[in-house]
Protein backbone atom coordinates (compact mmCIF):
# COMPACT_ATOMS: atom_id res chain seq x y z
CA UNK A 1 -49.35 2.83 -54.83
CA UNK A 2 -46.61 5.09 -52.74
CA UNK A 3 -44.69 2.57 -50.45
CA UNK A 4 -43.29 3.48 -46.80
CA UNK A 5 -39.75 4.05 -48.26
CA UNK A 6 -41.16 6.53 -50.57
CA UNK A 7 -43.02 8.31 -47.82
CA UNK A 8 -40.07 7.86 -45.72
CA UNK A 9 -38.13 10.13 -48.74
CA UNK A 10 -40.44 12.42 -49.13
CA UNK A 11 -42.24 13.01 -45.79
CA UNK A 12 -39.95 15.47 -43.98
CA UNK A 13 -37.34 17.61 -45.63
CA UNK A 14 -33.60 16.77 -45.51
CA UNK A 15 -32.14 18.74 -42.88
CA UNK A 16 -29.66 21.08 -44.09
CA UNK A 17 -26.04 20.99 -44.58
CA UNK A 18 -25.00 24.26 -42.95
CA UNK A 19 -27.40 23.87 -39.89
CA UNK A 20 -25.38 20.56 -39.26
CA UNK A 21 -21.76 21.42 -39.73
CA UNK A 22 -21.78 25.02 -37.89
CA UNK A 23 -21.97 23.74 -34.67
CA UNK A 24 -19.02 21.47 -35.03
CA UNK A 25 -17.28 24.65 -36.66
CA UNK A 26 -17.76 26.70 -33.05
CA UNK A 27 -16.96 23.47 -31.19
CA UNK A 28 -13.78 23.00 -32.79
CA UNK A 29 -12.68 26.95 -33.04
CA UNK A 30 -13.79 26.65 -29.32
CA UNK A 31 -11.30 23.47 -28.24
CA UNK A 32 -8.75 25.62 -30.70
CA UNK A 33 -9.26 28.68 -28.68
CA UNK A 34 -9.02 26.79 -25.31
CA UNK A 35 -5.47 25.09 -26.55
CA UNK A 36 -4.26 28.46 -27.66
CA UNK A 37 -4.66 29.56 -23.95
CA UNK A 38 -3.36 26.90 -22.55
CA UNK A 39 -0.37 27.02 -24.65
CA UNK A 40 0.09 30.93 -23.33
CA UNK A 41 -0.33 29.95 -19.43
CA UNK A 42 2.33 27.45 -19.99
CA UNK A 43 4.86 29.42 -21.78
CA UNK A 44 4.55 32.25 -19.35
CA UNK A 45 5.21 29.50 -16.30
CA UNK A 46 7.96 28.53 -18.42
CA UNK A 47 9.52 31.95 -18.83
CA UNK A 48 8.51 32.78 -15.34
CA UNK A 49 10.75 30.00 -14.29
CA UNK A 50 13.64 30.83 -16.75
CA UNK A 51 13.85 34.05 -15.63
CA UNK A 52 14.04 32.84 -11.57
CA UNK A 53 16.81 30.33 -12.85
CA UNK A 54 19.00 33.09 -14.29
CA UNK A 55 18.07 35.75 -11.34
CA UNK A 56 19.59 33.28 -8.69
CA UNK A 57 22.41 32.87 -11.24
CA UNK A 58 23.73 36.51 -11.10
CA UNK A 59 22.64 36.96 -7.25
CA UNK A 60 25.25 34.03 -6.76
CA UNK A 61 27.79 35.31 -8.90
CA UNK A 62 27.50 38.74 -7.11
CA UNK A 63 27.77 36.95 -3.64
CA UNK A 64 30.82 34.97 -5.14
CA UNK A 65 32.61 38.46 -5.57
CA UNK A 66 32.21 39.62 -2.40
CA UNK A 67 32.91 36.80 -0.98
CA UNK A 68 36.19 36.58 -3.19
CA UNK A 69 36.85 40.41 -1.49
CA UNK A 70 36.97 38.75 1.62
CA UNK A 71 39.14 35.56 0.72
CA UNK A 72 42.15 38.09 -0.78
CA UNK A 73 41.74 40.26 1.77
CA UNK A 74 42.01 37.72 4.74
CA UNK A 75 44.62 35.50 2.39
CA UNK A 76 46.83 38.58 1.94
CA UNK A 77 46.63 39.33 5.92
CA UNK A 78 48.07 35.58 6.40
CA UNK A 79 50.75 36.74 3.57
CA UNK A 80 51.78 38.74 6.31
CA UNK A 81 52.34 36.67 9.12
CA UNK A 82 49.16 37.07 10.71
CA UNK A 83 47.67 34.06 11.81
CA UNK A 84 43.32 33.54 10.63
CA UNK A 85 42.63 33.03 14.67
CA UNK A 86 44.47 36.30 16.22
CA UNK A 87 43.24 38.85 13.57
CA UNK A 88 42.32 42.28 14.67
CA UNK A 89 40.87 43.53 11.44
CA UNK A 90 38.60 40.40 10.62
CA UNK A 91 35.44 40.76 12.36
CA UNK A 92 35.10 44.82 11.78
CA UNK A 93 35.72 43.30 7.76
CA UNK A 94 32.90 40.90 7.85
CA UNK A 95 30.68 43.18 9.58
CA UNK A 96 31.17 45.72 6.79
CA UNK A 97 30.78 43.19 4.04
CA UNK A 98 27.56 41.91 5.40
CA UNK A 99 26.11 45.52 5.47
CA UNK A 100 27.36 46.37 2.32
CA UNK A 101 25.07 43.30 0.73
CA UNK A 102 21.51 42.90 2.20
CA UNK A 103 21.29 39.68 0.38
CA UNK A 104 23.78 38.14 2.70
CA UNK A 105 22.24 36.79 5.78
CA UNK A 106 25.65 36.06 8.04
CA UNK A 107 29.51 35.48 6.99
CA UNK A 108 31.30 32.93 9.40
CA UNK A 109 35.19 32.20 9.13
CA UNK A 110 36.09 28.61 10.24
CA UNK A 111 38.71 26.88 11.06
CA UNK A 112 39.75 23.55 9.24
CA UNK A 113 38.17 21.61 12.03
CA UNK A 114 35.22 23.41 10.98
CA UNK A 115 34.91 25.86 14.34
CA UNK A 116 33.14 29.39 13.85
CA UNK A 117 36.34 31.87 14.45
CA UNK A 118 34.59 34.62 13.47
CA UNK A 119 30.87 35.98 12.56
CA UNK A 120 28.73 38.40 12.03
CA UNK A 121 26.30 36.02 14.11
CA UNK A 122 28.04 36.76 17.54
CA UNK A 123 26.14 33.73 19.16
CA UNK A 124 27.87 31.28 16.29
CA UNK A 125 31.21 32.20 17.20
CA UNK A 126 33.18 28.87 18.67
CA UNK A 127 30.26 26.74 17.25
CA UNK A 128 30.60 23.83 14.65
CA UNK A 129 29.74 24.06 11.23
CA UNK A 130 26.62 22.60 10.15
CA UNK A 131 27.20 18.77 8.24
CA UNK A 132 26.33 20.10 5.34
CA UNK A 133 28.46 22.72 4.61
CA UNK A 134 31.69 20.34 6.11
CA UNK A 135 30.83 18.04 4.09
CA UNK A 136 30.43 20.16 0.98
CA UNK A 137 33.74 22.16 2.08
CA UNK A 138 35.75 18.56 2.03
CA UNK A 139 34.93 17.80 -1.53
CA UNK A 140 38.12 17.75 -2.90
CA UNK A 141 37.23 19.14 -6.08
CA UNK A 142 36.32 22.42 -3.86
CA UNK A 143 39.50 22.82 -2.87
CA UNK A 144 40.14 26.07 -4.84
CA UNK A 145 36.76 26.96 -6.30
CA UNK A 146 33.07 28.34 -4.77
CA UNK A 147 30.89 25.51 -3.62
CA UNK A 148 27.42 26.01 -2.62
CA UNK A 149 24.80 23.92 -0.53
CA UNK A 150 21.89 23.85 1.22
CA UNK A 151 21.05 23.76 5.25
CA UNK A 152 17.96 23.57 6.53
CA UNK A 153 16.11 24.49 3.27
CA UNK A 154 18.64 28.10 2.88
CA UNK A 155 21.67 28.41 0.58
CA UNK A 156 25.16 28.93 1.56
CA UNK A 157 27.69 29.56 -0.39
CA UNK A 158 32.01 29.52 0.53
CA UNK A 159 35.00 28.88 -0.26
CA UNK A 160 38.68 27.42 1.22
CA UNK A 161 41.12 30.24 2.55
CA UNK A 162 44.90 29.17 1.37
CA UNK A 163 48.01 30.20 3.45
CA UNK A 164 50.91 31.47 2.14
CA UNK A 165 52.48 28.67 0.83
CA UNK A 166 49.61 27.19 -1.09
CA UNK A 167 47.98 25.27 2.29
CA UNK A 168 44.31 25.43 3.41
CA UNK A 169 43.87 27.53 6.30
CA UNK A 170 40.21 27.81 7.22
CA UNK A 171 37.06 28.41 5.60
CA UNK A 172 34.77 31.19 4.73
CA UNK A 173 31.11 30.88 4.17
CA UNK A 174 28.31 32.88 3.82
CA UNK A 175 23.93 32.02 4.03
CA UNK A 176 21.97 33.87 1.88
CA UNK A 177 18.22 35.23 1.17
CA UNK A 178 17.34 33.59 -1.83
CA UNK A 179 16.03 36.14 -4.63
CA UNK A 180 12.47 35.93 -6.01
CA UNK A 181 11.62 37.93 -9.10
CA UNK A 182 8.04 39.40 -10.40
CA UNK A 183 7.65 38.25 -13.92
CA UNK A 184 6.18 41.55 -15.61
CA UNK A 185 2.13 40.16 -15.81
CA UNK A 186 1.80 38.01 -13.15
CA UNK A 187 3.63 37.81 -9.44
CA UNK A 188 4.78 34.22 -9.65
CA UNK A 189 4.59 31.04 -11.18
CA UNK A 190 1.56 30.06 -9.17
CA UNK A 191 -0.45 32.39 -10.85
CA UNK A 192 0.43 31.14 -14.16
CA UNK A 193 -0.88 27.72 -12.98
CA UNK A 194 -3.65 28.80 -11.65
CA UNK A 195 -4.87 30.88 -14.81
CA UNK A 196 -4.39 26.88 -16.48
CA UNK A 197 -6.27 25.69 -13.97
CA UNK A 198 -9.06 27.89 -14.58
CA UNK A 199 -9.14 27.87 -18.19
CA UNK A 200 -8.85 23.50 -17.83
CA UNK A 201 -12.39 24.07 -15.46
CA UNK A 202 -14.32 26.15 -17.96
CA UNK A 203 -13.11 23.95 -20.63
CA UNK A 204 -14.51 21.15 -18.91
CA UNK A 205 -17.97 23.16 -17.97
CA UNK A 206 -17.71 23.93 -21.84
CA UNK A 207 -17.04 20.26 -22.73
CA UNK A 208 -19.93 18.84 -20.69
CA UNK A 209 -22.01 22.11 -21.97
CA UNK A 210 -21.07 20.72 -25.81
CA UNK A 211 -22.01 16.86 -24.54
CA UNK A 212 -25.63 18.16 -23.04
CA UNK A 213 -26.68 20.25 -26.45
CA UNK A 214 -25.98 17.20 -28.29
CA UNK A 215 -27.78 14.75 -26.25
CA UNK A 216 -30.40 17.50 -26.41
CA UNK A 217 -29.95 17.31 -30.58
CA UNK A 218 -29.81 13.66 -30.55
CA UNK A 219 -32.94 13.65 -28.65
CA UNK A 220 -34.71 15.61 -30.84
CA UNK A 221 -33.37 14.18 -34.29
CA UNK A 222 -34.84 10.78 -32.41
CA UNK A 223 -38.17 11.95 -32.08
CA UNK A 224 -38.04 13.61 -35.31
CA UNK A 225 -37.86 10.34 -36.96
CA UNK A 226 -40.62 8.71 -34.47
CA UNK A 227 -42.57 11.66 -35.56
CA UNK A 228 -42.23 10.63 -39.40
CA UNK A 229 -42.61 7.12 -38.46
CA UNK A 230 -45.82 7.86 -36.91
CA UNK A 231 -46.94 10.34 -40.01
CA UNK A 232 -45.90 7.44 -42.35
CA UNK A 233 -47.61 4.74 -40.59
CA UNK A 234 -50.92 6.90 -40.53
CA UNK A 235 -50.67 6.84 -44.06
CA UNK A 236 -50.21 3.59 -45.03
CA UNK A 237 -52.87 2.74 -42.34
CA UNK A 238 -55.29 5.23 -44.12
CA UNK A 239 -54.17 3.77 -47.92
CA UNK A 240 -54.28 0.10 -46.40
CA UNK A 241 -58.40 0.96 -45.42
CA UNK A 242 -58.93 2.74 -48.55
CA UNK A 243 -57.95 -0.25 -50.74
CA UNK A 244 -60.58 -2.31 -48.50
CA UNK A 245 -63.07 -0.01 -48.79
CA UNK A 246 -62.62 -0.46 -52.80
CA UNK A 247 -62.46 -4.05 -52.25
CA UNK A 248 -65.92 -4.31 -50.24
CA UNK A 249 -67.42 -2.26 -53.48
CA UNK A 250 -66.32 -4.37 -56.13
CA UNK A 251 -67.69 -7.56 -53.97
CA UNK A 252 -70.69 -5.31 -53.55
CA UNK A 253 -70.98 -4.50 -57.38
CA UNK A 254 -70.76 -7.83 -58.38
């Protein structure tokens, strides 16, 4: 007589091997896929921001040669005897400089107290210095070299003025628009993050996609196998009655 675990073998057909194993193929050339993007919105963030790193490099080296311009020109006029607070030529230089370079927003010349002497700001003319750039200006290892800092969220950028016999005589300083580049393929950074931002959402709407089809196939394998349950129970049911049915007729026939 057949027993459950044979019917159980031989009820349904075994499911096939390539029916089961190709979705998992998609799923991971899918996840693949989705890291390969990824990958290509970072690197392009990355290079976006290498590129804005080396742009503000040469804008500040250009803006340290004008401003070096100014310091030899100034430093050679207190070469000749005239002193940084009497003169004539300075302010019509500045002025020139400043529209010369659209980058630069305003040159000052200050004293060593740190007092505007001159500017292409006419209104900052006889006012302090701002804290930060004193402060960055006193740094003894800026005696002789360009120093930069920030006020108020904008660069600025100077250097010491020597007199003729080696001493500091003022200051010079210049703010400055800070440069922003267009990466070739996208306008800014921002876009790069939000491309991996969008790609991370339909990855997710994938993911949870992926997690309902295989509740969905779960489900069904489950019922599959109440379904054969069922069939096999039927049977033994309908074998269990037919082996009573003999049994009544041999009690019968003898």
């Amino acid at each position: 007589m057949p027993t459950l675990s044979t019917i159980n073998r031989t009820g349904a057909p075994a499911p096939s091997a390539v029916s089961v194993t190709l979705p998992w193929v998609w799923e991971a050339a899918g996840i693949w896929l989705l890291l390969v993007v990824l990958g290509v919105a970072w690197i392009a963030a990355s290079l976006g921001a290498l590129r804005d790193e080396e742009s503000n490099a040469l804008q500040q080296q250009r803006l340290t040669l004008t401003l070096f311009d100014l310091k030899e020109a100034i430093e050679a006029d207190l070469a000749l005897g005239f002193d940084l607070v009497d003169n004539p030529s300075l302010q019509a230089r500045l002025d020139r400089a400043l529209e010369r370079d659209t980058e630069l927003r305003a040159i000052d010349v200050a004293s060593l107290a740190g007092h505007t002497l001159f500017s292409t700001d006419r209104g900052s003319v006889g006012e302090p210095l701002a804290p930060e750039v004193l402060a960055a200006a006193r740094v003894p290892a800026h005696a002789r070299r360009v120093w930069t800092t920030q006020v108020a969220g904008e660069p600025v950028i100077g250097i010491a003025l020597q007199g003729p016999f080696g001493e500091t005589a003022g200051l010079i300083t210049s703010a400055y628009h800070r440069e922003v580049t267009v990466a070739p393929g996208f306008q800014s950074t921002g876009v790069a993050l939000l491309a991996s931002l969008v790609v991370a959402v339909c990855g997710a709407a994938w993911a949870v996609q992926l997690l309902r089809r295989r509740q969905q196939a779960e489900a069904a394998e489950e019922a599959r196998v109440l379904h054969d349950m069922s069939r096999a129970s039927q049977g033994v049911g309908q074998r269990f009655e037919h082996c009573l049915m003999q049994v009544d007729e041999s009690e019968r026939v003898e």
